[in-house]
Structures are given as structure tokens and as C-alpha cells.
Protein backbone atom coordinates (compact mmCIF):
# COMPACT_ATOMS: atom_id res chain seq x y z
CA UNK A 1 -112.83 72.05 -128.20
CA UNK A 2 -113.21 75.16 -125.02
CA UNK A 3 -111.98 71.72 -122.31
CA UNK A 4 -109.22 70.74 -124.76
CA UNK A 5 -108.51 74.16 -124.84
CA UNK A 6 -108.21 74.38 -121.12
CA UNK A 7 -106.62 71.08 -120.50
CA UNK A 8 -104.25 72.26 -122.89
CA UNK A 9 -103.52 75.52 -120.51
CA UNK A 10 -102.77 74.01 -117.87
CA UNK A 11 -100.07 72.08 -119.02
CA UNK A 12 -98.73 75.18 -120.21
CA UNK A 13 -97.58 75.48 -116.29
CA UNK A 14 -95.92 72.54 -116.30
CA UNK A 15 -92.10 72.52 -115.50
CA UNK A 16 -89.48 71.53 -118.27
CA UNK A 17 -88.49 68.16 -119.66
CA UNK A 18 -84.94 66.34 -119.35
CA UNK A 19 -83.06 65.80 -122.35
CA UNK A 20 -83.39 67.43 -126.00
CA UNK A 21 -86.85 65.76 -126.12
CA UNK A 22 -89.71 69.01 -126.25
CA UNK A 23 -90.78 69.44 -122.87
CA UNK A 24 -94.86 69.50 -122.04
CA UNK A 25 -95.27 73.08 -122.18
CA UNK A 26 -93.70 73.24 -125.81
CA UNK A 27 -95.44 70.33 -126.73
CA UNK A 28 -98.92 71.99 -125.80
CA UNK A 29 -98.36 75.26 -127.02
CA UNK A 30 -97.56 73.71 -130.17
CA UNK A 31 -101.18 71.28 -129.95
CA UNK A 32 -102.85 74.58 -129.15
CA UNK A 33 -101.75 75.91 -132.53
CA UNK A 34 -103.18 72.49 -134.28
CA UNK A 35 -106.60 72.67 -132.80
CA UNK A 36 -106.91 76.53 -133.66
CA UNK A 37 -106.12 75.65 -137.22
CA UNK A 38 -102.62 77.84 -136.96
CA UNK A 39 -99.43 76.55 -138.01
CA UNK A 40 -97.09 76.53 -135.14
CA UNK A 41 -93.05 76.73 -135.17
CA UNK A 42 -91.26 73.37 -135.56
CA UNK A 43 -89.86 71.84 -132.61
CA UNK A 44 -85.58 72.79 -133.47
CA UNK A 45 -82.99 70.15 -133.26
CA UNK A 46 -84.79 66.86 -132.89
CA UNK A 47 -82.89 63.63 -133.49
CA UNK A 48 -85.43 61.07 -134.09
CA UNK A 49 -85.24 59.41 -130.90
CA UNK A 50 -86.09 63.08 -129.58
CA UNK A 51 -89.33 63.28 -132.13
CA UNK A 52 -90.71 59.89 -130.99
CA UNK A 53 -90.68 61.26 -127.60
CA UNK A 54 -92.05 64.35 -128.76
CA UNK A 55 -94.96 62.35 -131.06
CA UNK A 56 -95.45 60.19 -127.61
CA UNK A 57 -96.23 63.60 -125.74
CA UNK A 58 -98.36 65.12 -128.25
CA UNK A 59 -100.38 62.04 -128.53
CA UNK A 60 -100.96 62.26 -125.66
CA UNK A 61 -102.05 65.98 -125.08
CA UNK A 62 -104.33 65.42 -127.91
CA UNK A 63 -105.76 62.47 -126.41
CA UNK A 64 -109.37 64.79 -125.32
CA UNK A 65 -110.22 66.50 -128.45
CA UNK A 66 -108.80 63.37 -130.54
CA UNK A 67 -109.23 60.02 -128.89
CA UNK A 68 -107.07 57.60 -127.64
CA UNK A 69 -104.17 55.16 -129.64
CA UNK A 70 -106.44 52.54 -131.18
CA UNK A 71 -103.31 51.37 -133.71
CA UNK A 72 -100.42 52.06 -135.64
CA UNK A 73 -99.20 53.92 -138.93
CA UNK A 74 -96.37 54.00 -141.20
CA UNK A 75 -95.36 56.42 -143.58
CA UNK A 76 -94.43 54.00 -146.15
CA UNK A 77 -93.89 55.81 -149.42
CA UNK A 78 -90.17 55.67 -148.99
CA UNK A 79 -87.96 52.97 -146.37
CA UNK A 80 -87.59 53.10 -143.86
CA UNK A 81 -91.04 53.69 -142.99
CA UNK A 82 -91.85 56.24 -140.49
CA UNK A 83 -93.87 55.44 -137.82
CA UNK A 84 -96.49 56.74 -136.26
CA UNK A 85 -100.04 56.72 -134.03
CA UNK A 86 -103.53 55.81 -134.88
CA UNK A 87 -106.16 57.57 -132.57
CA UNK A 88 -109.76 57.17 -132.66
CA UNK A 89 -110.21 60.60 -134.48
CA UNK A 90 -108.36 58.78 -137.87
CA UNK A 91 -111.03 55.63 -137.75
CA UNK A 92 -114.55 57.45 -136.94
CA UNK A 93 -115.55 58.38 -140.53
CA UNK A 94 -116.73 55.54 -143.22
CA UNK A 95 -116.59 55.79 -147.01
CA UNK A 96 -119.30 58.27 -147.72
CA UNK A 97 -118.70 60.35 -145.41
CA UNK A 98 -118.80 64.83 -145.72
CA UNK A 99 -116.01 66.48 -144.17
CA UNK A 100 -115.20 69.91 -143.99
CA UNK A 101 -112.65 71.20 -146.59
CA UNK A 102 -110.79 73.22 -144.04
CA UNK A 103 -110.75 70.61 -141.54
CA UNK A 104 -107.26 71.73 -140.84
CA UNK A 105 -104.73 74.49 -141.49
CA UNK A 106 -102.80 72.88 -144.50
CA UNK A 107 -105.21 69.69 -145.31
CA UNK A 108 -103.80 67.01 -147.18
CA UNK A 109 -104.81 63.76 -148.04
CA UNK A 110 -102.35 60.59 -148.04
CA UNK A 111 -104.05 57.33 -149.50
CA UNK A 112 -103.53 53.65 -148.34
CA UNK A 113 -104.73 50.46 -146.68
CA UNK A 114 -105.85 50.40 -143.37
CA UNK A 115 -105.33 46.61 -142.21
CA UNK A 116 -106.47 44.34 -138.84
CA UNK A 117 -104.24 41.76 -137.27
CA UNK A 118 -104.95 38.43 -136.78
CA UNK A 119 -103.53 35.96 -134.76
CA UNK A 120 -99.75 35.47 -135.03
CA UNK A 121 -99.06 38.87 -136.24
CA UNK A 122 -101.13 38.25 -139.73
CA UNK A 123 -102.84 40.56 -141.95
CA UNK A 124 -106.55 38.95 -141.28
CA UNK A 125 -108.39 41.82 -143.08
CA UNK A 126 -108.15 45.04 -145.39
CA UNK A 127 -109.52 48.21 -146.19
CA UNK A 128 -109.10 50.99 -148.62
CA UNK A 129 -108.26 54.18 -146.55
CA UNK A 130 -108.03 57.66 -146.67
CA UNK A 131 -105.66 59.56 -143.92
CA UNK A 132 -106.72 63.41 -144.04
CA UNK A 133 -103.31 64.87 -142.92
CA UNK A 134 -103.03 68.57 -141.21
CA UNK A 135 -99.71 69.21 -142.65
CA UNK A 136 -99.28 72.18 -139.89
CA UNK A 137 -98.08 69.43 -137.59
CA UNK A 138 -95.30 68.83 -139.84
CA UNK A 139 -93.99 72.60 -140.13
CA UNK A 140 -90.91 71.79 -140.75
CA UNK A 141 -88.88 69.54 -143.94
CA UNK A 142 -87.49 66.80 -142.90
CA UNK A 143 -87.92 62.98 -141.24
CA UNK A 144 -87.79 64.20 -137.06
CA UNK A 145 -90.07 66.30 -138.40
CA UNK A 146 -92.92 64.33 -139.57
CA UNK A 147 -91.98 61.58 -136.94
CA UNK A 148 -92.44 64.71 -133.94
CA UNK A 149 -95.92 65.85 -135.74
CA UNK A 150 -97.26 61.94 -136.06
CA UNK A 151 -97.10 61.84 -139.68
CA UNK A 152 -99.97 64.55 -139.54
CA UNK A 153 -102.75 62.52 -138.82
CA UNK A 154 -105.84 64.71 -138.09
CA UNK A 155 -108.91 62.43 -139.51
CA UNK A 156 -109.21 59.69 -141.76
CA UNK A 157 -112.26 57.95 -143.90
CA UNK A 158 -112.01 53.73 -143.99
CA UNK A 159 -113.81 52.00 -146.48
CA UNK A 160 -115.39 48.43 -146.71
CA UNK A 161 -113.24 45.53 -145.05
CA UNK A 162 -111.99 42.77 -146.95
CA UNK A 163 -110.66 39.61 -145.28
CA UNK A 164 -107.35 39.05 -146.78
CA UNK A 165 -106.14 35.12 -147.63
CA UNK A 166 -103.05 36.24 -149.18
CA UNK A 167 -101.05 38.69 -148.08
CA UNK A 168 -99.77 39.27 -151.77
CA UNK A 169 -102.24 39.92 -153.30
CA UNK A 170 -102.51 43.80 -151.23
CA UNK A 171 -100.05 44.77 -153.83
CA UNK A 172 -102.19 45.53 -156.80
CA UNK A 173 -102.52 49.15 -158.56
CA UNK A 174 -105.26 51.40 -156.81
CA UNK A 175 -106.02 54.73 -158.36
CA UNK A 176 -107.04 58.32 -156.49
CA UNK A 177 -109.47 60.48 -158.09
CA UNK A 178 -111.12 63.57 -157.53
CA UNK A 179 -114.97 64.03 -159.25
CA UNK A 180 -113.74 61.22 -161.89
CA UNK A 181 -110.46 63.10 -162.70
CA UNK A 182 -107.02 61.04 -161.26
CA UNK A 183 -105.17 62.38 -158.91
CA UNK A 184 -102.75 59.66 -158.60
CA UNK A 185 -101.94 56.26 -160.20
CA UNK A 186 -100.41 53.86 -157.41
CA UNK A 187 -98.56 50.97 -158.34
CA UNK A 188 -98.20 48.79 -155.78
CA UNK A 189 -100.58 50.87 -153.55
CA UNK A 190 -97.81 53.27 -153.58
CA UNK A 191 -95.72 51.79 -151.05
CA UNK A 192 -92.08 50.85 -150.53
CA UNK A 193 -92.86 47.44 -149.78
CA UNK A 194 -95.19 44.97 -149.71
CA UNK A 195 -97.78 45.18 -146.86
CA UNK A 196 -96.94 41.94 -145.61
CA UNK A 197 -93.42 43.01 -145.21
CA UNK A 198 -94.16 46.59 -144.05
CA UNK A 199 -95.99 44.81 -141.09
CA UNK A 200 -93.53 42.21 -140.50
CA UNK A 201 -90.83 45.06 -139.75
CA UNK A 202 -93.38 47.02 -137.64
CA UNK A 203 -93.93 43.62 -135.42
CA UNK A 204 -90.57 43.37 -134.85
CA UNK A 205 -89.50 46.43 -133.55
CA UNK A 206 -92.65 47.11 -131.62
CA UNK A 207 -91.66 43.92 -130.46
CA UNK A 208 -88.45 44.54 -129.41
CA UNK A 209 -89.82 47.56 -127.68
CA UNK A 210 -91.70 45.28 -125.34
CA UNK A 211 -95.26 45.75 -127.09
CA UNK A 212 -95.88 43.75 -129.63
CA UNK A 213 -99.31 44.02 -132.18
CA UNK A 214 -101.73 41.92 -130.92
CA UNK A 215 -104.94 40.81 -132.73
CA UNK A 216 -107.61 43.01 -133.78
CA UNK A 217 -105.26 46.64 -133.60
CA UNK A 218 -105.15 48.48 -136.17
CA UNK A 219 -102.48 49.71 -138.74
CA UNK A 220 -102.37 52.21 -141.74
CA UNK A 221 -100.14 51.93 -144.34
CA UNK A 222 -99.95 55.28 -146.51
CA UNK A 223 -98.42 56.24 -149.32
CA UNK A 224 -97.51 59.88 -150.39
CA UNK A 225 -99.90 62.85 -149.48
CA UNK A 226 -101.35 64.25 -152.85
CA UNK A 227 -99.40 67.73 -153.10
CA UNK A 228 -103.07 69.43 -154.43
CA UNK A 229 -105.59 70.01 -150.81
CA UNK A 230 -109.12 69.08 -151.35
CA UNK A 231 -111.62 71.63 -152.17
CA UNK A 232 -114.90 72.16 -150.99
CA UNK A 233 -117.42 70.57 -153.13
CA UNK A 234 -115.11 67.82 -154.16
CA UNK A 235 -115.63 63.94 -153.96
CA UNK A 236 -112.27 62.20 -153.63
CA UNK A 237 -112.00 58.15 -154.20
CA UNK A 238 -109.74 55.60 -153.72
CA UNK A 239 -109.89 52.43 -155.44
CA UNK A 240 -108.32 49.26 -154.21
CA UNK A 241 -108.11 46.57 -156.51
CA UNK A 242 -110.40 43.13 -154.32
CA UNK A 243 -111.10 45.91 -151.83
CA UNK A 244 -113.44 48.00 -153.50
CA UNK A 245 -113.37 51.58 -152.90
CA UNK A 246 -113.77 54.29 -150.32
CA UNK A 247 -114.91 58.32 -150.73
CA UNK A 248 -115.06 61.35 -149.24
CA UNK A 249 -117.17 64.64 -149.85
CA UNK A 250 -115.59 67.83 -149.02
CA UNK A 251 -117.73 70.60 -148.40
């Protein structure tokens, strides 16, 4: 955390940005805030083509403490989906695992499927997921917002992969408890569309921005974060109808 901390100042020296999109020493003094559990002030006046230049740049300033892109994730709860960035930090922990309560200034949890591409652009396997959201990178209301913060990805728990034959068949009811006690009811995972769809649309316009998914990357679909933050001493699960489940321990 001390060399992200001082990789982080030093692009605090770094000269302005063209355009409305947040230049790097914004950018970093509002990544600085993130990784000292503070909430910073929103970025003002984003379009969304200026917040997916500003979720580019803070990707990428997080890259030390967080990891690199290893796939993508849509917001999917409502279309159109927002997109954003899977980085290693969101894939490290397995079902099972014990995470800190305050893992982040406003923790949330979003759940979903976490899926892997096969050849051709198809959904070759599944997971049950877990995204544990820091909603401080999303200080603001709104859909630049979220898009500028990347969705507010912090960590995430995957559970036990599935291979998937039909497509279809991702679209069952999974359910989101807390110590036995549900949190959530999901029909239809809780997304907007189907997954196959969800993906389809992602492939095309990551397509059409000259990188297309290619087989084995990752992508998350989530649903809406649960509005109640985890508490220490709780064990959340998410159940995923011919996926099984996958849990987390908050301590």
C-alpha cells in the first residue's frame, strides 16, 4: 500500500489532460482517497464518453495495489448495461473465503455470474459470483458516475465453475442470503437480459472498438448492489441454480 501510495504521488505532478476527461492528477488524488478508505469528491460534469476515459485512467493508476485488467463487467441490473473493468484484485478470492468487513469505505456487495469465453465469442463456462463494491468510487448519483468509478469494483469472491451447454439455461432464480436469512430473491439472476444476450452486446461493441473478447477472458455480469453493507461476523451466499453456490465470511 506505502509504493501505491508513492506511485500515486508522483502522478500528482503530472501536467493537465485535454478535453473534459479528468486529467491524471485528479484522477490520482481521487485513487488516493479509495485506497485510504476516504470518500473522495466526484469528478463534475462528465459525459459518459468523459467517464470511460476517466475509468480508463483510474484503472490504470490502480493497476499496483490492484492488478491488472484480466476481463470485463457490466452493470446489468437495468439496459443499457454499464460497462466496466475486471482486475485481478475482483478474481483472487474463492467461495469460502474471510474478508474484512471494512474492506472499503462504503462496502457493498452486488451479486452475479462471473462467465469464461469460449471460442467464437461463447459462454463456455459459469460461476456464481460475488463483486464486493467500494461505493466511495461512485460518490456521486448518476450513470457517468458509476461508469468514471468502474462500477465500484474493489474485490470479489468466485465460486465453483460450471461448463455451460446452453446459454439459457443461466437464467434461472438464484437467491442471496446472509447467515440463512435472504437478502434478495433474483429472478432471472437479476439481470436485464439474458446472459447470452448481455454478452452478445458486449462483443459487439468491444468489437467495434477494435478489441474484441477473445477466449478464456473473463466477464461479470451483476445485478443490483444489496442496499444493507455486510457486517462483521456475517456469512453471505449466493445460490445459482446448476451452479451451486459461493460464500463469503466477513469478519
Amino acid at each position: 500500500m506505502r509504493r501505491a501510495a508513492l506511485a500515486l504521488s508522483g502522478l500528482l505532478a503530472a501536467g493537465p489532460a485535454a478535453a473534459a476527461c479528468p486529467d491524471v492528477p485528479a484522477v490520482a488524488r481521487f485513487a488516493m482517497a479509495v485506497l485510504e478508505r476516504r470518500v473522495p469528491p466526484p469528478f463534475p460534469d462528465l459525459t459518459e464518453a468523459d467517464a470511460r476515459c476517466a475509468q480508463d485512467r483510474l484503472v490504470a493508476t490502480l493497476a499496483q495495489p490492484w492488478g491488472d485488467v484480466v476481463g470485463h463487467a457490466l452493470a446489468a441490473e437495468a439496459m443499457p448495461p454499464m460497462q466496466g473493468a475486471l482486475v485481478f484484485a475482483t478474481l483472487r478470492a474463492r467461495t469460502g473465503a474471510v474478508i474484512e468487513a471494512g474492506y472499503a469505505a462504503r462496502p457493498a456487495v452486488a451479486p452475479g455470474l462471473l462467465l469464461r469465453m469460449g471460442e467464437d465469442r461463447r459462454i463456455a463456462a459459469a460461476h456464481p459470483y460475488l463483486a464486493l463494491l467500494d461505493l466511495a468510487l461512485v460518490p456521486a448519483p448518476g450513470r457517468a458516475a458509476r461508469i468514471a468509478g468502474n462500477l465500484g469494483l474493489r474485490l470479489g469472491v468466485v465460486g465453483p465453475e460450471t461448463a455451460v451447454a446452453d446459454p439459457a439455461a443461466l437464467a434461472a432464480e438464484a437467491v442471496l442470503q446472509s447467515d440463512g436469512s435472504v437478502l434478495a430473491s433474483l429472478p432471472a439472476l437479476g439481470l436485464a437480459a439474458p446472459p447470452a444476450t448481455l454478452v452478445a452486446e458486449l462483443g459487439r461493441d468491444l468489437a467495434a472498438a477494435g478489441r474484441p473478447l477473445r477466449p478464456g477472458e473473463h466477464v461479470a455480469l451483476l445485478a443490483a448492489p444489496v442496499p444493507v453493507p455486510p457486517r462483521a461476523g456475517e456469512t453471505w451466499r449466493l445460490s445459482v441454480p446448476g451452479l451451486g453456490a459461493v460464500g463469503v465470511t466477513f469478519r
